[in-house]
N, C-alpha and C. Protein backbone atom coordinates (compact mmCIF):
# COMPACT_ATOMS: atom_id res chain seq x y z
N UNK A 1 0.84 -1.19 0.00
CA UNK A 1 0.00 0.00 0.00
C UNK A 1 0.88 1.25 0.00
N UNK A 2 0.47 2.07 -0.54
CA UNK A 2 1.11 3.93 -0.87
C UNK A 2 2.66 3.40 -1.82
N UNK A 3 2.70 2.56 -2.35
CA UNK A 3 4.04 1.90 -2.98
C UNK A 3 3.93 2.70 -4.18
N UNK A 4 2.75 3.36 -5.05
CA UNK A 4 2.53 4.07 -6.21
C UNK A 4 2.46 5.43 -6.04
N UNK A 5 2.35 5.96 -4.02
CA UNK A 5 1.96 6.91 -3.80
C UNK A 5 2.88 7.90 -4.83
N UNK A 6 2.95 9.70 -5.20
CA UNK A 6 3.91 10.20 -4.82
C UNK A 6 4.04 11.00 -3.61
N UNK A 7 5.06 12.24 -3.72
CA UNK A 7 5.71 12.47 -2.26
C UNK A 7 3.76 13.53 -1.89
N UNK A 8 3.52 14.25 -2.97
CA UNK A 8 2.62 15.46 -2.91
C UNK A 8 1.19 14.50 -2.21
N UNK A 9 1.20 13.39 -3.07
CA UNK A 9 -0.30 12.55 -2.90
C UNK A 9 -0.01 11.78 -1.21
N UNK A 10 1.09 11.53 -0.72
CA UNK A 10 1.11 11.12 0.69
C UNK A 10 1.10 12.16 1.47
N UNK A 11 1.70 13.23 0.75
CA UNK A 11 1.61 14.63 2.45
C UNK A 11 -0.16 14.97 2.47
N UNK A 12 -0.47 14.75 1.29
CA UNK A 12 -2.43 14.78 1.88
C UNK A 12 -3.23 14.44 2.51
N UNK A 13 -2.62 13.13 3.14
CA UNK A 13 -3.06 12.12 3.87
C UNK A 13 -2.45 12.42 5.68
N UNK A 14 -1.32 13.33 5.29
CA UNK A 14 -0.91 13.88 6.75
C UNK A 14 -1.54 14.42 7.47
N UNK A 15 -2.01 13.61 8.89
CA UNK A 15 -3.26 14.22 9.51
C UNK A 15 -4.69 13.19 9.77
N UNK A 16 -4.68 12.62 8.31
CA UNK A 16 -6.16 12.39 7.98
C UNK A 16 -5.32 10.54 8.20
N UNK A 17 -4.53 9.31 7.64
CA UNK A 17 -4.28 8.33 7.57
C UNK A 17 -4.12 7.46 8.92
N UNK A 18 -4.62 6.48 9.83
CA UNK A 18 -3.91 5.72 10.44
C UNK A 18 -2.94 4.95 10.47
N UNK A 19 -2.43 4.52 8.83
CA UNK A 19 -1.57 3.35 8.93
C UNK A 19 -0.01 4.05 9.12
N UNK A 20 0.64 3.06 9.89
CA UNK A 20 1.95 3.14 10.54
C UNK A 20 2.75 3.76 9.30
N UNK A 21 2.99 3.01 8.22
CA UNK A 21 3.58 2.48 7.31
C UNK A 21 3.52 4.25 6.65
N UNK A 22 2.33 4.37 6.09
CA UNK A 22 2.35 5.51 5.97
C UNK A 22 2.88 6.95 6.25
N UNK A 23 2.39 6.79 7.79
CA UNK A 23 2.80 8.30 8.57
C UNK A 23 4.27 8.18 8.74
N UNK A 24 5.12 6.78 8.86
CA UNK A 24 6.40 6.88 8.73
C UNK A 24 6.86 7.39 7.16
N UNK A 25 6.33 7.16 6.12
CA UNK A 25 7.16 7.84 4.98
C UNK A 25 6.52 9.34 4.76
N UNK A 26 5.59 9.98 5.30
CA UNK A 26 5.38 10.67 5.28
C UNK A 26 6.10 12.00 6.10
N UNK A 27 6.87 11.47 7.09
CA UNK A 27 7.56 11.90 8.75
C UNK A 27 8.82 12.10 7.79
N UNK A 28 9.52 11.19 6.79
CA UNK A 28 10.61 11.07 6.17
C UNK A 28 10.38 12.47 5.37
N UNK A 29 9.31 12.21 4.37
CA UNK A 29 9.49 13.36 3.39
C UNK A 29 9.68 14.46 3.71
N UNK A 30 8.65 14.53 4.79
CA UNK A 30 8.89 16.26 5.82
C UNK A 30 10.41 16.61 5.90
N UNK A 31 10.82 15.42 6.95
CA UNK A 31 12.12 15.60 6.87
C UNK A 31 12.91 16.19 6.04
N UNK A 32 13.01 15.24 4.59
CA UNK A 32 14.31 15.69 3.27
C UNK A 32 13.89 16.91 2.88
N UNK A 33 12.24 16.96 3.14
CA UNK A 33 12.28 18.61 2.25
C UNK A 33 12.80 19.45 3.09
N UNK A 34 12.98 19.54 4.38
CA UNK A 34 13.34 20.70 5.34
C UNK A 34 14.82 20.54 5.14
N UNK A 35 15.35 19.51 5.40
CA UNK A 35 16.78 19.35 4.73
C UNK A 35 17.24 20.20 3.79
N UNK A 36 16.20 19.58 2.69
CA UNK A 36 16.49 20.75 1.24
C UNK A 36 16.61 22.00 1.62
N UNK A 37 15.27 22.43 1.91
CA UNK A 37 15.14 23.86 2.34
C UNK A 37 16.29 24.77 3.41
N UNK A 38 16.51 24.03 4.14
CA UNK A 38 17.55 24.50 4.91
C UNK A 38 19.16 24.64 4.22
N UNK A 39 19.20 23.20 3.85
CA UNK A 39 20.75 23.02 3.34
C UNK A 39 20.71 23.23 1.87
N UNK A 40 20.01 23.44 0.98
CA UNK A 40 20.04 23.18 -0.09
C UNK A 40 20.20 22.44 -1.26
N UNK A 41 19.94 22.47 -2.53
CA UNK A 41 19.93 21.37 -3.53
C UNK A 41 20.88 21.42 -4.18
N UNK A 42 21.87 22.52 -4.39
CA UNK A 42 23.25 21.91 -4.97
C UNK A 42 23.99 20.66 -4.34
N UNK A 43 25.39 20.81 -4.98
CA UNK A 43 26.03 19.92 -4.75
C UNK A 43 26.76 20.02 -2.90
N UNK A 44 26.80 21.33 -2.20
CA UNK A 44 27.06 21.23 -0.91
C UNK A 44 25.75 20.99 -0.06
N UNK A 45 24.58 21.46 -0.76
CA UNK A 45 23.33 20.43 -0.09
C UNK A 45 23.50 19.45 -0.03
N UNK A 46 23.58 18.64 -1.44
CA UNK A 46 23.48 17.52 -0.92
C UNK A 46 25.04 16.44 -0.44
N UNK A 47 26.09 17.20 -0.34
CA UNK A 47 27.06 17.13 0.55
C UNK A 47 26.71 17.18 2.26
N UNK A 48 25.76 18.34 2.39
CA UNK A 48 25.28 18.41 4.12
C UNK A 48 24.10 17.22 4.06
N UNK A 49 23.02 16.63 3.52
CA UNK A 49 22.17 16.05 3.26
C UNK A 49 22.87 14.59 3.99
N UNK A 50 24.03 14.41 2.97
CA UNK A 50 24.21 13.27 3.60
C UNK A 50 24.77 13.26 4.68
N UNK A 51 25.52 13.78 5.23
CA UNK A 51 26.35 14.40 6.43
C UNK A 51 25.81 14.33 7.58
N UNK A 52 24.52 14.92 7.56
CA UNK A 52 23.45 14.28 8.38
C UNK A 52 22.45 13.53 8.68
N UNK A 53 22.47 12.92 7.34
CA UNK A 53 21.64 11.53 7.92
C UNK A 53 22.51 10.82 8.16
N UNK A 54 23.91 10.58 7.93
CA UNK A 54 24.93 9.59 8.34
C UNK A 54 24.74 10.13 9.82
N UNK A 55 24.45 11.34 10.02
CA UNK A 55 24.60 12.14 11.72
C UNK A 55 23.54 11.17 12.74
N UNK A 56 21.92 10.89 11.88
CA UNK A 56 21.00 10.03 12.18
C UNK A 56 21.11 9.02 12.40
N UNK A 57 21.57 8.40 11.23
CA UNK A 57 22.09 7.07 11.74
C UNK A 57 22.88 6.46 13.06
N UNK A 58 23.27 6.99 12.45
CA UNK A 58 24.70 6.35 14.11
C UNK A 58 24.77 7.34 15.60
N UNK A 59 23.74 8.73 15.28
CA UNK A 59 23.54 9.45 16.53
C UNK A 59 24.03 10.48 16.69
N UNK A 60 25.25 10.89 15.85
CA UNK A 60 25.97 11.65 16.14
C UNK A 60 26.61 12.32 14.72
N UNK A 61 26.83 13.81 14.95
CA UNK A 61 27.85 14.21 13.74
C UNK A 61 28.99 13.88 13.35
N UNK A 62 29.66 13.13 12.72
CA UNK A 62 30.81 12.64 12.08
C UNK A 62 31.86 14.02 12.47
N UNK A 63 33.16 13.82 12.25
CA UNK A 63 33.85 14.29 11.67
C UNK A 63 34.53 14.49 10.15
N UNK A 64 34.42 15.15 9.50
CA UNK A 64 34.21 15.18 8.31
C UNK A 64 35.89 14.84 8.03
N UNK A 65 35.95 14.16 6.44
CA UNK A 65 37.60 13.75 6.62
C UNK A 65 38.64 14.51 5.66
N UNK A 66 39.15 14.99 5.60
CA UNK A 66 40.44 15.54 4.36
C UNK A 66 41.03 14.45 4.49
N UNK A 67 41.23 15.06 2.75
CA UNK A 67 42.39 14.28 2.00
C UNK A 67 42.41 14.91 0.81
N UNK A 68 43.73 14.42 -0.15
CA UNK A 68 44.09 15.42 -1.15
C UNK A 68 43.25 14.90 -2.52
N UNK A 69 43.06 15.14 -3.55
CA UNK A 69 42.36 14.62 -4.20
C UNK A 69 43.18 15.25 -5.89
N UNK A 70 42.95 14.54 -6.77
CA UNK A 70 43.60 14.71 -8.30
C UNK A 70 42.35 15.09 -8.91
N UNK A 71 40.95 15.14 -8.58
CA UNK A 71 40.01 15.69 -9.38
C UNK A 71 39.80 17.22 -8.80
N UNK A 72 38.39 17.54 -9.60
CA UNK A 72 38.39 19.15 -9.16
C UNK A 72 37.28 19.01 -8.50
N UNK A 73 36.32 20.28 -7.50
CA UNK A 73 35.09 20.48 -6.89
C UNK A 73 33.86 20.25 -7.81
N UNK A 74 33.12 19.49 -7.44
CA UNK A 74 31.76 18.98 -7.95
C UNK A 74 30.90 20.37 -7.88
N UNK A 75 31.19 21.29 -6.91
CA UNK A 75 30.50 22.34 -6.61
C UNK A 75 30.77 23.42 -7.02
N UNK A 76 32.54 23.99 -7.45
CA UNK A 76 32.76 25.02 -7.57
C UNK A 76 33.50 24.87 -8.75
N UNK A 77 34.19 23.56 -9.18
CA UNK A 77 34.83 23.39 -10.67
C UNK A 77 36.46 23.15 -10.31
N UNK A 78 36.73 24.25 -8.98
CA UNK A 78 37.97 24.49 -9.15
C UNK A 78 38.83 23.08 -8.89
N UNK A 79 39.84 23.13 -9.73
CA UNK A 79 40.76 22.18 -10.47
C UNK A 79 42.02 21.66 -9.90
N UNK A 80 42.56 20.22 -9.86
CA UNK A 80 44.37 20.55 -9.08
C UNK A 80 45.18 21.68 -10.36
N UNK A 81 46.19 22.41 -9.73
CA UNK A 81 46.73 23.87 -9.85
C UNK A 81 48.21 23.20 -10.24
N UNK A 82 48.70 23.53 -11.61
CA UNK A 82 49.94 22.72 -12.06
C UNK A 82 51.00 23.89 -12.00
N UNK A 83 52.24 23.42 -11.03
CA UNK A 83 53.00 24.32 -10.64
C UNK A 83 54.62 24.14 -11.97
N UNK A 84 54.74 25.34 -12.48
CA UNK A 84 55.89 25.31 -13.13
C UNK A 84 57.03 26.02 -13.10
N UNK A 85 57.83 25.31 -13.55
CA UNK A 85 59.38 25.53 -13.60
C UNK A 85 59.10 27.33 -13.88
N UNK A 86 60.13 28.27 -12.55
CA UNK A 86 59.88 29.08 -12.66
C UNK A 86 61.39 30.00 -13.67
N UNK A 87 62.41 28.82 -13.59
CA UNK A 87 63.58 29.22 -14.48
C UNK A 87 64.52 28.10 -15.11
N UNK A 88 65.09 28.37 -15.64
CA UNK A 88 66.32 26.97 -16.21
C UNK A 88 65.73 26.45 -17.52
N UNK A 89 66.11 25.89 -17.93
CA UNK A 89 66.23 25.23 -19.12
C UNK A 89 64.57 24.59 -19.52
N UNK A 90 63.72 24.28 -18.32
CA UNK A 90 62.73 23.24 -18.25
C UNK A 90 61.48 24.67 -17.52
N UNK A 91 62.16 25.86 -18.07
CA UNK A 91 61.04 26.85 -17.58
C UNK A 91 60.07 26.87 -18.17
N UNK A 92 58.72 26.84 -17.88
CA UNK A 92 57.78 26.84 -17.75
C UNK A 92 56.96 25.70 -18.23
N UNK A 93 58.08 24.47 -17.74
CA UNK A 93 56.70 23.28 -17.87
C UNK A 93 56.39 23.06 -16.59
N UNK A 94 55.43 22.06 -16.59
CA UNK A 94 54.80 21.50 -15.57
C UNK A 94 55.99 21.19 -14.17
N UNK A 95 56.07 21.08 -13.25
CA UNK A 95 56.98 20.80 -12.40
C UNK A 95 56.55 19.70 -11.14
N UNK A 96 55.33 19.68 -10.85
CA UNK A 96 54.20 19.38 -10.15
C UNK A 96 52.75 19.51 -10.38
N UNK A 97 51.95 18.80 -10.09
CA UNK A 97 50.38 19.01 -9.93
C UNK A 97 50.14 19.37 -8.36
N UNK A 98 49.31 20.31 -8.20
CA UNK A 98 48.99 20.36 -6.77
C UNK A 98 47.29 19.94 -6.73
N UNK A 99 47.11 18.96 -5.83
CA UNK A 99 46.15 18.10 -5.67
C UNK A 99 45.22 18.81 -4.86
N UNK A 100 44.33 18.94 -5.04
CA UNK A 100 42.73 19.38 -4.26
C UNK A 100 42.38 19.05 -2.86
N UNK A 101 42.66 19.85 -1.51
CA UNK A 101 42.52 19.55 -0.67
C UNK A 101 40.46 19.49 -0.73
N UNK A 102 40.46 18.38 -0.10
CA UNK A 102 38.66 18.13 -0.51
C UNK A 102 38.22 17.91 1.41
N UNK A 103 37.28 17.70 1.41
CA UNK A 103 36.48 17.41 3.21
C UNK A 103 35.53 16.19 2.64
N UNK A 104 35.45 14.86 2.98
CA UNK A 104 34.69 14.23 2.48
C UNK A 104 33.80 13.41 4.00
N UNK A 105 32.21 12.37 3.80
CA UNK A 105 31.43 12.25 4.19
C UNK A 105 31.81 10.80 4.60
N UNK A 106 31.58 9.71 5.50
CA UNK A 106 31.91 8.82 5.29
C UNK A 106 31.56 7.72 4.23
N UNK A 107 30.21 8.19 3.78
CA UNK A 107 30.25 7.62 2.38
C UNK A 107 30.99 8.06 1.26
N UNK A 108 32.13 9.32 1.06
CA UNK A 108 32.52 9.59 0.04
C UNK A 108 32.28 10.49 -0.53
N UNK A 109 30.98 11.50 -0.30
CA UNK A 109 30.29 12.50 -0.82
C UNK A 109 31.54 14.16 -0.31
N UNK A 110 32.02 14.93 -1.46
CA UNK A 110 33.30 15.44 -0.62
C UNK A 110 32.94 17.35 -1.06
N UNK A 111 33.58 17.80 -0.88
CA UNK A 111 33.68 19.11 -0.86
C UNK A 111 35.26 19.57 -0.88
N UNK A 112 35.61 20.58 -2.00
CA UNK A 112 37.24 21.59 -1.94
C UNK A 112 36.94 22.17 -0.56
N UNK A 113 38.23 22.61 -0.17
CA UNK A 113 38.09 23.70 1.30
C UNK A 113 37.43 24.78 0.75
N UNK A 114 37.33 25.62 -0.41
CA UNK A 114 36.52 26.78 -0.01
C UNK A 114 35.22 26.71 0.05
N UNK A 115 34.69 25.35 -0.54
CA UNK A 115 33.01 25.35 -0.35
C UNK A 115 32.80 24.25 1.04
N UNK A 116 33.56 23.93 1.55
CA UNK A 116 33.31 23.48 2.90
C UNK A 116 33.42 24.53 3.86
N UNK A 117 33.82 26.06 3.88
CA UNK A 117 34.01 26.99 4.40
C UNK A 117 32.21 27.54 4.33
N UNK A 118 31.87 27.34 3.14
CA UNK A 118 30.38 27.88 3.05
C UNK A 118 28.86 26.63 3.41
N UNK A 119 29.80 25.34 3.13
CA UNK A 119 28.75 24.42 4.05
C UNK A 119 29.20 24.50 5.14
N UNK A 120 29.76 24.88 6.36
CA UNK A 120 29.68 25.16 7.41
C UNK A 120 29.05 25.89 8.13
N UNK A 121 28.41 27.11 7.34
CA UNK A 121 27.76 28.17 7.97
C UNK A 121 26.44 27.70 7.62
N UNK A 122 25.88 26.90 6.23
CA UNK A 122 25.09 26.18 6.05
C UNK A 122 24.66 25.66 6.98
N UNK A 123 25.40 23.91 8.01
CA UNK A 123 25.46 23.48 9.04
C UNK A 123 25.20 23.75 9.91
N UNK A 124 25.94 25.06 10.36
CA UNK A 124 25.47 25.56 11.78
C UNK A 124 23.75 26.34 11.81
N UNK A 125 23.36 26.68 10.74
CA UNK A 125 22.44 26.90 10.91
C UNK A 125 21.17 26.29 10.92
N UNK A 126 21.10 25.44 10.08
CA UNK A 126 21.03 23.87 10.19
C UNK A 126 20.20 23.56 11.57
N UNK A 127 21.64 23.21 12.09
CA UNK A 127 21.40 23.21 13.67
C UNK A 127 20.53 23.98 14.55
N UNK A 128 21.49 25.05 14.75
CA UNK A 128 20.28 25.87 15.13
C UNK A 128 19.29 26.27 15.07
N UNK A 129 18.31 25.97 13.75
CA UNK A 129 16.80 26.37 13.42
C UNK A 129 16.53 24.22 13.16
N UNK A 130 16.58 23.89 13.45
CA UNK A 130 15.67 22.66 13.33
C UNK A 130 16.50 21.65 14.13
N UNK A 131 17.52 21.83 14.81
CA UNK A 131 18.01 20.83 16.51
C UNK A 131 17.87 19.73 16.03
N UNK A 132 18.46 19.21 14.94
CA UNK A 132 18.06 17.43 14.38
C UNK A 132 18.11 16.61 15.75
N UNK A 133 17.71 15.59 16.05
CA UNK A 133 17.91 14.75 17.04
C UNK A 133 19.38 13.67 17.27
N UNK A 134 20.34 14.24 16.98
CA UNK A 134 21.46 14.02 17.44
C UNK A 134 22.96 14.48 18.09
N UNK A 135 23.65 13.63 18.37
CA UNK A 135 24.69 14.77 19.43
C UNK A 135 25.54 15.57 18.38
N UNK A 136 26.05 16.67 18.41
CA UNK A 136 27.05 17.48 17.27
C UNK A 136 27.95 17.91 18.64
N UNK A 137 29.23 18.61 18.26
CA UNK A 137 30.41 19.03 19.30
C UNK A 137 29.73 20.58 18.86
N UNK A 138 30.03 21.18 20.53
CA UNK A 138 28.95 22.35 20.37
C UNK A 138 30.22 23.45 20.00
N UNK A 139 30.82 23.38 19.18
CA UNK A 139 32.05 24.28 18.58
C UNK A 139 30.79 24.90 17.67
N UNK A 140 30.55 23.74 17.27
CA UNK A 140 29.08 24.39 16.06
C UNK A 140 27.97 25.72 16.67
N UNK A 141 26.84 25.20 17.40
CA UNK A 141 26.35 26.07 18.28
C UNK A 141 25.78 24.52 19.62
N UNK A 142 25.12 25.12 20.78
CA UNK A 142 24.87 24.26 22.16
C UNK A 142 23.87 23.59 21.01
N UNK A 143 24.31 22.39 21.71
CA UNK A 143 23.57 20.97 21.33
C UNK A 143 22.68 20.57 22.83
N UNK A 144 21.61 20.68 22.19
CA UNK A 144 20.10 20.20 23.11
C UNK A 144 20.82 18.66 23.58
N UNK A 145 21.34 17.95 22.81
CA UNK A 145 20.88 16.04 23.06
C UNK A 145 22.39 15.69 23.19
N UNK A 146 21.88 14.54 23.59
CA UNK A 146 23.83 13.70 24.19
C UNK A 146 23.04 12.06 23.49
N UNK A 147 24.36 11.62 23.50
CA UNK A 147 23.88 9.77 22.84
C UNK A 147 24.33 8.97 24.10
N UNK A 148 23.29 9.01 24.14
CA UNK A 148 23.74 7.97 25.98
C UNK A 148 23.53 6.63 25.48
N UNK A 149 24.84 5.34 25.87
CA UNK A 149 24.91 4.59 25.53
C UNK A 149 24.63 3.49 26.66
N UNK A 150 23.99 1.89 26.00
CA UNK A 150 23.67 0.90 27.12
C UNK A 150 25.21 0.57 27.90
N UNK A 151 24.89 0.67 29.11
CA UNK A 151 26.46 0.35 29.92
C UNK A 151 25.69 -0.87 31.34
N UNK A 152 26.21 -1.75 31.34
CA UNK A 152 26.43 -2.67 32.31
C UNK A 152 27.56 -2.42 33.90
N UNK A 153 26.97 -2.39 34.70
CA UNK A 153 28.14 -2.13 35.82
C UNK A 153 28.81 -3.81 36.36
N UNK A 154 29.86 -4.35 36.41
CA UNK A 154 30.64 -5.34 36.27
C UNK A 154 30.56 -5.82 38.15
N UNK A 155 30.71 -4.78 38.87
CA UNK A 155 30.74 -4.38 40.15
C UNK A 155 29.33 -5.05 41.18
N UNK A 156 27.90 -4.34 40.58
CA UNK A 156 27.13 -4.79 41.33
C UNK A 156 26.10 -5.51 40.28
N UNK A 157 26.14 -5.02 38.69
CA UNK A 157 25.22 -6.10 37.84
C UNK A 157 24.05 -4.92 37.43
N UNK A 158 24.22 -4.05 38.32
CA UNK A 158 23.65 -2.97 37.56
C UNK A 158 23.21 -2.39 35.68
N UNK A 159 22.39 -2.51 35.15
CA UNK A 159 22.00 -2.25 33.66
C UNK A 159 21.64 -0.99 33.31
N UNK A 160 21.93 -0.40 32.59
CA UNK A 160 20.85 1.13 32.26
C UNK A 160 21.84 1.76 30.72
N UNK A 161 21.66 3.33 31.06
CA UNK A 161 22.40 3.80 29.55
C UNK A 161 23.48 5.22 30.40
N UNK A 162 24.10 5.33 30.05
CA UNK A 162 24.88 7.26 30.40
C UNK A 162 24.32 7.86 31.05
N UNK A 163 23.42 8.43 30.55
CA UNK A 163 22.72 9.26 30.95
C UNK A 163 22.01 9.21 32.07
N UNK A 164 21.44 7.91 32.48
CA UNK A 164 21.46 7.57 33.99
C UNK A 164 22.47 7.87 35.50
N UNK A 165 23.31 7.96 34.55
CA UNK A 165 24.92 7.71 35.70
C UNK A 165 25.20 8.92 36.68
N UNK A 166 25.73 8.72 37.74
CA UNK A 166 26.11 10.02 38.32
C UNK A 166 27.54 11.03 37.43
N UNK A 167 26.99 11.86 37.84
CA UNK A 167 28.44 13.05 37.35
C UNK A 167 29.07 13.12 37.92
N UNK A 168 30.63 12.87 37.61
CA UNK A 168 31.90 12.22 38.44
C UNK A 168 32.93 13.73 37.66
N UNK A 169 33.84 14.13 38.37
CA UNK A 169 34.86 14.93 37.88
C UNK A 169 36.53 13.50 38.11
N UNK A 170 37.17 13.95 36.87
CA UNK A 170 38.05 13.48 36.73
C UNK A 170 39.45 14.17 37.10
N UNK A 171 39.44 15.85 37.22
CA UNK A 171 40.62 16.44 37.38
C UNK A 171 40.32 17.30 36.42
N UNK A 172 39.59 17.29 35.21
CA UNK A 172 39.85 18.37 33.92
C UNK A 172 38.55 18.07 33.34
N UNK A 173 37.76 17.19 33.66
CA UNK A 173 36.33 17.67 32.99
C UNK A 173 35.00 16.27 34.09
N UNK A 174 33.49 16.97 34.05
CA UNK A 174 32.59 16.26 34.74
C UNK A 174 31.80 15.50 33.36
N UNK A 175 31.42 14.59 33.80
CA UNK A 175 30.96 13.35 33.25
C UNK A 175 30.08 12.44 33.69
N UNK A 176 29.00 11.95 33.26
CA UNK A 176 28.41 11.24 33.60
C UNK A 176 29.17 9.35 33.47
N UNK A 177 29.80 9.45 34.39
CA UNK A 177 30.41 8.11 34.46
C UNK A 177 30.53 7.00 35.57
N UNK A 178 29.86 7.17 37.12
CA UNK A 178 29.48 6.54 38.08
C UNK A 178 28.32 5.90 37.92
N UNK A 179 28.35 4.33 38.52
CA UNK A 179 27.09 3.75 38.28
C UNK A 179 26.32 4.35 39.01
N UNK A 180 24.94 4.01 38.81
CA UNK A 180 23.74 4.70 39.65
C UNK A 180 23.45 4.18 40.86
N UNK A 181 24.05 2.47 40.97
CA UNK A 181 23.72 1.90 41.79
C UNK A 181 24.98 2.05 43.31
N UNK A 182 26.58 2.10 42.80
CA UNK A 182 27.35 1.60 43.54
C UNK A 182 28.52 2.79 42.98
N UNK A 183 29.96 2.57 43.37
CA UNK A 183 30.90 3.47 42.84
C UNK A 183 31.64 2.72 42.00
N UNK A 184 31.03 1.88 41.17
CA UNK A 184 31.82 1.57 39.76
C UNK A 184 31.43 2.44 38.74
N UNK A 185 33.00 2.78 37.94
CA UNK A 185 33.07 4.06 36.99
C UNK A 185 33.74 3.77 35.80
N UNK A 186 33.17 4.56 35.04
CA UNK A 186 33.72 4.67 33.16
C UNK A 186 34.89 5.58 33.68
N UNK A 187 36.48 5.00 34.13
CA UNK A 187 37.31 5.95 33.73
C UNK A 187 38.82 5.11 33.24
N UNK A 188 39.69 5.96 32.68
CA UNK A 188 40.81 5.36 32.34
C UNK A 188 41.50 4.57 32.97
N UNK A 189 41.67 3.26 32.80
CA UNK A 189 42.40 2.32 33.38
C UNK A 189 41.10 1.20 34.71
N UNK A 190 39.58 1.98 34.13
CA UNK A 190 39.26 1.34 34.84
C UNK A 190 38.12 0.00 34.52
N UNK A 191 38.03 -1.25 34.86
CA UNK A 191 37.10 -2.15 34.11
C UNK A 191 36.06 -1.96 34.71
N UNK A 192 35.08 -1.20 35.66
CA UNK A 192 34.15 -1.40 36.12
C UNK A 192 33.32 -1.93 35.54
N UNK A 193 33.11 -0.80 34.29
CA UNK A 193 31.80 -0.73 33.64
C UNK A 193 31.99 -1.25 31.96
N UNK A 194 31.09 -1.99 31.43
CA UNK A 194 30.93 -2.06 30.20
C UNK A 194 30.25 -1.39 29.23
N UNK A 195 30.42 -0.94 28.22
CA UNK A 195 29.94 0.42 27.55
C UNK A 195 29.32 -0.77 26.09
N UNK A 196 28.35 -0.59 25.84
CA UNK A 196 28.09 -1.40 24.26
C UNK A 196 27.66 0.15 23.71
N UNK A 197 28.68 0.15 22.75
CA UNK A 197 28.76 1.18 21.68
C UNK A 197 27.38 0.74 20.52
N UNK A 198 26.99 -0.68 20.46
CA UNK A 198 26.07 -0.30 19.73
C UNK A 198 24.58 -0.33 19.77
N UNK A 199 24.26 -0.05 21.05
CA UNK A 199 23.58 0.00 21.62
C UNK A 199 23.36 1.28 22.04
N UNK A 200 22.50 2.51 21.51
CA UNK A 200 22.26 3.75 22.26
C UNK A 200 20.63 4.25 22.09
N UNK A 201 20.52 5.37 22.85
CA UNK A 201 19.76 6.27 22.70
C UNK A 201 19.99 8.09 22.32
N UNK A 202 18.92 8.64 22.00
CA UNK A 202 19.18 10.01 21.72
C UNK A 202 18.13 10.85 23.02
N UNK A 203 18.85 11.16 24.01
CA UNK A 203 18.55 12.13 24.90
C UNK A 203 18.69 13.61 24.96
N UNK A 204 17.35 14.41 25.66
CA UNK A 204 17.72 15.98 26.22
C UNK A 204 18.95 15.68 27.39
N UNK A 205 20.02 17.02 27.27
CA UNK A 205 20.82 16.83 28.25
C UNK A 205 19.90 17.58 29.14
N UNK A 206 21.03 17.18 30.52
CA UNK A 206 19.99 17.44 31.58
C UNK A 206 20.78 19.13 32.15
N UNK A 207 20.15 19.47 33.16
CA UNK A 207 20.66 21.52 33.04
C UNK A 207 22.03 21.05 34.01
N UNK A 208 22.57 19.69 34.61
CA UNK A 208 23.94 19.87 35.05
C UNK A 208 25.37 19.16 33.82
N UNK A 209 24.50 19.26 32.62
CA UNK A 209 25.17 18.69 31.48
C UNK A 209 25.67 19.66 30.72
């Protein structure tokens, strides 16, 4: 059912449909179009597009990766820059290629540095007008949510996620890393606690976070 829908003929039904199936692809479309709208439909749209649903997926904003690259910007054209012989006998040929510093997605989707300079401000705003539901490093702007992960305490058998835990100071920063139940702790060098990384949730931080 809605397998023939399109995107216009399912948002009509927003409101008015009971089935699950439905209001979930309908929840999606909302989504990509605000995406669009926000980040845009070029090629650094859909550079941020994916950027953050990879952010969805796994909970959190990536770090985006450099590396040098022999092609040119999908977005802006600009090209690797061929450096030449500036005297001698072999003046003015080629001497070198200088390769394209790019920012890429973990799927591959990449950006030159000067249009990753302008999806950034893209990004942050991003953020700030629609708070996607995952954690970002608040260099960007304050992030509402934390990814609190399932952790086991080894100590008393204790179960829960992070965000449960007491706030422990280490010497240089506070953390939610004491069990709730006992004083076994998430810290360096210590086995208390078991952390399953793939196992999380997406939480409001709380006002001592």
């Amino acid at each position: 059912m809605f397998v023939d829908f399109t995107e216009d003929q399912l948002l009509k039904l927003d409101g008015i449909t009971d089935s699950s199936d439905a209001m979930a692809k309908i929840a999606r479309i909302k989504e990509e179009r605000q995406l669009r709208l926000v980040l845009g439909t070029d090629h650094i749209g859909v550079f941020l597009s994916v950027l953050v649903n990879e952010a969805l997926t796994i909970g959190e904003l990536d770090q985006v990766r450099t590396f040098k690259s022999e092609t040119g910007c999908m977005q802006c054209g600009v090209q690797p820059k061929d450096v030449l012989f500036k005297s001698g006998p072999r003046k003015g040929l080629v001497k070198e290629t200088m390769p394209v510093e790019k920012y890429r997605t973990r799927s591959g989707v990449s950006v030159c540095r000067e249009c990753w300079s302008a999806a950034r401000i893209r990004l942050t705003t991003y953020l700030q007008t629609v708070k996607p539901k995952f954690e970002w490093n608040e260099v960007w702007t304050p992030c509402p949510y934390v990814k609190s992960r399932k952790v086991s305490c080894k100590k008393c058998g204790w179960n829960g996620h992070q965000h449960e835990m007491l706030m422990i100071f280490n010497g240089w920063r506070r953390y939610r890393g004491q069990c709730a139940r006992c004083d076994g702790r998430i810290e360096f060098l210590s086995d208390d606690m078991s952390v399953d990384y793939g196992d999380w949730m997406i939480v409001e931080k709380a006002n001592d976070e």
